[in-house]
C-alpha atoms as a PDB file:
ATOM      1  CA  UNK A   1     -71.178 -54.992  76.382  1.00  0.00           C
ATOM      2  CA  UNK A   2     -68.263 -52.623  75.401  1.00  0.00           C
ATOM      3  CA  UNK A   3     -68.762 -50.281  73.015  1.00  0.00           C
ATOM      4  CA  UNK A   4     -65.451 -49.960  70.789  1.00  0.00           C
ATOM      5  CA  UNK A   5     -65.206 -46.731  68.977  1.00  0.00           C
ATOM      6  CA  UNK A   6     -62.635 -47.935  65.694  1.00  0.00           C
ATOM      7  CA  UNK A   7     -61.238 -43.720  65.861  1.00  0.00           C
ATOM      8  CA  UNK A   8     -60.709 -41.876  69.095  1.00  0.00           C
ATOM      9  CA  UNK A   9     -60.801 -38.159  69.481  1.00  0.00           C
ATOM     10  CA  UNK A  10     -57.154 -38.495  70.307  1.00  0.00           C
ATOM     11  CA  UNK A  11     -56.456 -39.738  67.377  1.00  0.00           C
ATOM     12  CA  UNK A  12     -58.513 -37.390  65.268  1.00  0.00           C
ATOM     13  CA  UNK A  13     -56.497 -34.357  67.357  1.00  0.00           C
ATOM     14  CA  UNK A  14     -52.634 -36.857  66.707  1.00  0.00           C
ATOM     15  CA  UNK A  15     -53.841 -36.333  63.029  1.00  0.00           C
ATOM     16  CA  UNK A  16     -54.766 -32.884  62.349  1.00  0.00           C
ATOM     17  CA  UNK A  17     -51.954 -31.698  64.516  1.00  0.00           C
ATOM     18  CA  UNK A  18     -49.763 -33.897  62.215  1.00  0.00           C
ATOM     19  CA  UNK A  19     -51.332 -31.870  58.766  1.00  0.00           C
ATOM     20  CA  UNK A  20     -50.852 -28.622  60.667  1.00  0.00           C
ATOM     21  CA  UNK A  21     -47.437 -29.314  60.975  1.00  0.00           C
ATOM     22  CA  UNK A  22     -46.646 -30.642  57.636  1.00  0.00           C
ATOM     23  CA  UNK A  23     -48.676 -27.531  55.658  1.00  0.00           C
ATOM     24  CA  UNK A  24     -46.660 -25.077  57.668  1.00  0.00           C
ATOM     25  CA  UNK A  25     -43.225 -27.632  57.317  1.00  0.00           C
ATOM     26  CA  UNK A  26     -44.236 -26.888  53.339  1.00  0.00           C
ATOM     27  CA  UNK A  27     -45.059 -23.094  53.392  1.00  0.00           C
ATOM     28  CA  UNK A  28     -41.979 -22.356  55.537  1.00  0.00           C
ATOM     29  CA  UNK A  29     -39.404 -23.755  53.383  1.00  0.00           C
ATOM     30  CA  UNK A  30     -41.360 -23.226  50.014  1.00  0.00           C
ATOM     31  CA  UNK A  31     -41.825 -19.069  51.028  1.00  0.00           C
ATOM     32  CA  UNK A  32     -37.849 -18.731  52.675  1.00  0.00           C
ATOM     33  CA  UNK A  33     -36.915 -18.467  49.794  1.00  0.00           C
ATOM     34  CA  UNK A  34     -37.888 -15.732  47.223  1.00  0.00           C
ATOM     35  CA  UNK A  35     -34.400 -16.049  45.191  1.00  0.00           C
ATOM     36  CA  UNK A  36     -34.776 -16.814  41.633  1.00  0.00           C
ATOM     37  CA  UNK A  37     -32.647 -19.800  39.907  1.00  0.00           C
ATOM     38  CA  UNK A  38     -29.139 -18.409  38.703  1.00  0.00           C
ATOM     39  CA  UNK A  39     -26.413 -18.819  36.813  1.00  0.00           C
ATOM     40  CA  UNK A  40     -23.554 -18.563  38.656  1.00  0.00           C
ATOM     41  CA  UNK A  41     -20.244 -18.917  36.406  1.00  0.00           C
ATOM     42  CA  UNK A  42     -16.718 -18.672  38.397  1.00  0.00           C
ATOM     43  CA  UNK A  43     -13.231 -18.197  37.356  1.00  0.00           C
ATOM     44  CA  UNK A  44     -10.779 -19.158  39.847  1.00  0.00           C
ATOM     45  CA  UNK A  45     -13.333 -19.688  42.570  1.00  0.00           C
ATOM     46  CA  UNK A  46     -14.628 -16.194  42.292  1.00  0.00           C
ATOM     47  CA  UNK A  47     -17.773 -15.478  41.163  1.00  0.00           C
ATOM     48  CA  UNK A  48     -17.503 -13.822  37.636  1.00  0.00           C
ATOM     49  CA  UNK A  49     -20.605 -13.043  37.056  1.00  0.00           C
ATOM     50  CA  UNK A  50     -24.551 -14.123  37.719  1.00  0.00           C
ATOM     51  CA  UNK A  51     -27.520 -14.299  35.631  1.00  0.00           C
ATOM     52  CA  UNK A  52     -31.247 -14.299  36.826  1.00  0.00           C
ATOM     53  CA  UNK A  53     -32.958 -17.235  35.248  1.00  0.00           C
ATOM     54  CA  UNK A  54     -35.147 -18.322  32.736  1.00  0.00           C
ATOM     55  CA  UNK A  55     -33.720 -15.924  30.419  1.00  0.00           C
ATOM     56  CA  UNK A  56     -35.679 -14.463  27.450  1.00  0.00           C
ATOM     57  CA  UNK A  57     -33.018 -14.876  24.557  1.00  0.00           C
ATOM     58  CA  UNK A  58     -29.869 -16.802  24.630  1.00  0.00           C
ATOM     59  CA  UNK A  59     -27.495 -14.827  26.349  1.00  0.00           C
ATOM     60  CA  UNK A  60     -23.735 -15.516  25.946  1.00  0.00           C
ATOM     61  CA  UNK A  61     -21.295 -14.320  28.518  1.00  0.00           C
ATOM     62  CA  UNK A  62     -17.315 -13.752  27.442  1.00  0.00           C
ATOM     63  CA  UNK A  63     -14.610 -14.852  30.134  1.00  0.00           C
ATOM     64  CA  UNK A  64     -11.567 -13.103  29.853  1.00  0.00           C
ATOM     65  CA  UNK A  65      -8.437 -14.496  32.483  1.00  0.00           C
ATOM     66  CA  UNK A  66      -6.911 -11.538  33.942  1.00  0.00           C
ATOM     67  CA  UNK A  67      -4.515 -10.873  30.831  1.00  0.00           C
ATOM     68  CA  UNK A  68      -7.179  -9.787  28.585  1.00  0.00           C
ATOM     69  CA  UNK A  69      -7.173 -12.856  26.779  1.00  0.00           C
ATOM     70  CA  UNK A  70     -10.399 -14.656  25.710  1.00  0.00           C
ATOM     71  CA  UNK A  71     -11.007 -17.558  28.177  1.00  0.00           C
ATOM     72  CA  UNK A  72     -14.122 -19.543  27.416  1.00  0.00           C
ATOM     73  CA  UNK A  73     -17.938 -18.228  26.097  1.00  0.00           C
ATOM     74  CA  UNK A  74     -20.872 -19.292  27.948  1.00  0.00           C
ATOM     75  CA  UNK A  75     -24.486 -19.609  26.109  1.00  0.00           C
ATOM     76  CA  UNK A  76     -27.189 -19.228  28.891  1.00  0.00           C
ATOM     77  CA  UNK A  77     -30.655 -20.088  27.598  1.00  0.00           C
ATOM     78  CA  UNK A  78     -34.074 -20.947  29.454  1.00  0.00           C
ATOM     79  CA  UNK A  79     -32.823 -22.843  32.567  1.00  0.00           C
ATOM     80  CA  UNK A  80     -30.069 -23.991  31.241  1.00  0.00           C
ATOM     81  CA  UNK A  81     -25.828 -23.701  30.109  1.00  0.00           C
ATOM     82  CA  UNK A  82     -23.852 -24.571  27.475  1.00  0.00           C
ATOM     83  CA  UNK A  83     -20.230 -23.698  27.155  1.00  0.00           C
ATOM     84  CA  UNK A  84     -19.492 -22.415  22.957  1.00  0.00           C
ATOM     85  CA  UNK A  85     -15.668 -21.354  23.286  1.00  0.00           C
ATOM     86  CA  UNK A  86     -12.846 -22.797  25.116  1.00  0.00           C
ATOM     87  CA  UNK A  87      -9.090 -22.367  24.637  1.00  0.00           C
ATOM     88  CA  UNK A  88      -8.308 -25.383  26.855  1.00  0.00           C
ATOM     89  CA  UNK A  89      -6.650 -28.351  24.559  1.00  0.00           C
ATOM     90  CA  UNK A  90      -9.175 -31.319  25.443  1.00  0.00           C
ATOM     91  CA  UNK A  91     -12.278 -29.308  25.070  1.00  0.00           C
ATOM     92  CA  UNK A  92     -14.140 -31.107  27.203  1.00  0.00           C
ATOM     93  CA  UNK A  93     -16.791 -28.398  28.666  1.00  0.00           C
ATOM     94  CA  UNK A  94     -18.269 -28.189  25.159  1.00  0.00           C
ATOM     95  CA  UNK A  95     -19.189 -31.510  25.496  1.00  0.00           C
ATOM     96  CA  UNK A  96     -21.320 -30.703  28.714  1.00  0.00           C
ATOM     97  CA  UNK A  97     -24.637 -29.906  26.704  1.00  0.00           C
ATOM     98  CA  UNK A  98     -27.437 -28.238  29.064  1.00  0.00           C
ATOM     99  CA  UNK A  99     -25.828 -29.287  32.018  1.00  0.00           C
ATOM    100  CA  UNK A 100     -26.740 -27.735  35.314  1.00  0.00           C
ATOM    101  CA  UNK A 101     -22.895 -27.680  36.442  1.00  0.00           C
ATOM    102  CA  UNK A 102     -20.269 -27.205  33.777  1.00  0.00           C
ATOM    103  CA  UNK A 103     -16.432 -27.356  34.666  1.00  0.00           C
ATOM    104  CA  UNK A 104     -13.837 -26.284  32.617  1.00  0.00           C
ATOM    105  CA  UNK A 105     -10.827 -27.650  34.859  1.00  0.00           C
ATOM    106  CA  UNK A 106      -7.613 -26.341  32.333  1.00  0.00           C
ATOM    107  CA  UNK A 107      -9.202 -22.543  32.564  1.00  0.00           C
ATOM    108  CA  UNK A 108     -10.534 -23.219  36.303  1.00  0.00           C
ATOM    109  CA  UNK A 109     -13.740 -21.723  34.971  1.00  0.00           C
ATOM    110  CA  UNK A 110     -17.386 -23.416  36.445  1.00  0.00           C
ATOM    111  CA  UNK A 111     -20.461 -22.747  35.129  1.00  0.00           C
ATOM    112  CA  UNK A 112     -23.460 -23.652  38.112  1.00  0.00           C
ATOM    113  CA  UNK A 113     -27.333 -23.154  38.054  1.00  0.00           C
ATOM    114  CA  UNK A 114     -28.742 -23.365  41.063  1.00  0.00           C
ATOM    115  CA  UNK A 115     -32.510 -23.342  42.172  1.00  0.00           C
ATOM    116  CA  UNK A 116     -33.154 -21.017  44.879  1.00  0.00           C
ATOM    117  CA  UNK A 117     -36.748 -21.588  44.789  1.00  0.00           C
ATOM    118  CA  UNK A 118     -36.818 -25.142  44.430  1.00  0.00           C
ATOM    119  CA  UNK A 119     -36.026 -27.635  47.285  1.00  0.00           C
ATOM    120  CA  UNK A 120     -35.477 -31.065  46.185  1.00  0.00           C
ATOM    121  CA  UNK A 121     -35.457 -33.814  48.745  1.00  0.00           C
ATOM    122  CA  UNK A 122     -33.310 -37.389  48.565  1.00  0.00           C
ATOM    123  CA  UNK A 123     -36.019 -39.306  50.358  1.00  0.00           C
ATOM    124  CA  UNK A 124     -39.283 -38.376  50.539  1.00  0.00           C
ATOM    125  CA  UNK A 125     -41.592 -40.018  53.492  1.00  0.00           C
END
């Protein structure tokens, strides 16, 4: 009679190799990156300034174009951005409540938070 053994020690080694590989795959990726989420606001394409996230009170951050002159105002609070002022006709950042990417096309003025130490996948297997 044969004697059919339903898991094979090749399988048991296909399996914890495959575990080994995903914990590292995870603690790789999750400990490359030690940067904190940000605020990253831009006028003209140039970073204006950056703010270290969650803030602990609502912080609001004055953009002036290179005239002096009072651009927009941007409320950062917790995780997220919320543009108060804008000089531009249609007004159409104010509209962007808590959004994580604010744009503020008349003034060329972007508001972005990014997660630098979150990943977040499309597809997950």
């Amino acid at each position: 009679m044969s004697e059919t053994k339903i898991i094979k020690i090749a399988d048991i080694i296909l399996i914890a190799a495959f575990l080994i590989f995903a914990c590292a795959f995870y603690f790789i990726f999750d400990l490359s990156s030690n940067d904190s989420d940000m605020a990253v606001i831009k006028l003209n394409g140039i970073i204006y300034a950056e703010v270290s996230l969650p803030v602990r009170e609502k912080k609001e951050i004055e953009i002036y174009f290179n005239d002096g002159t009072l651009s927009n105002i941007v409320r950062i609070n917790d995780n997220t951005a919320r543009m108060i002022y804008a000089v531009c006709p249609d007004k159409r950042c104010m509209r962007q409540d808590g959004s994580y990417f604010i744009v503020c096309l008349p003034n060329r003025v972007t508001v972005e938070i990014t997660g630098g130490g979150k990943h977040e996948f499309d597809v997950v297997i």
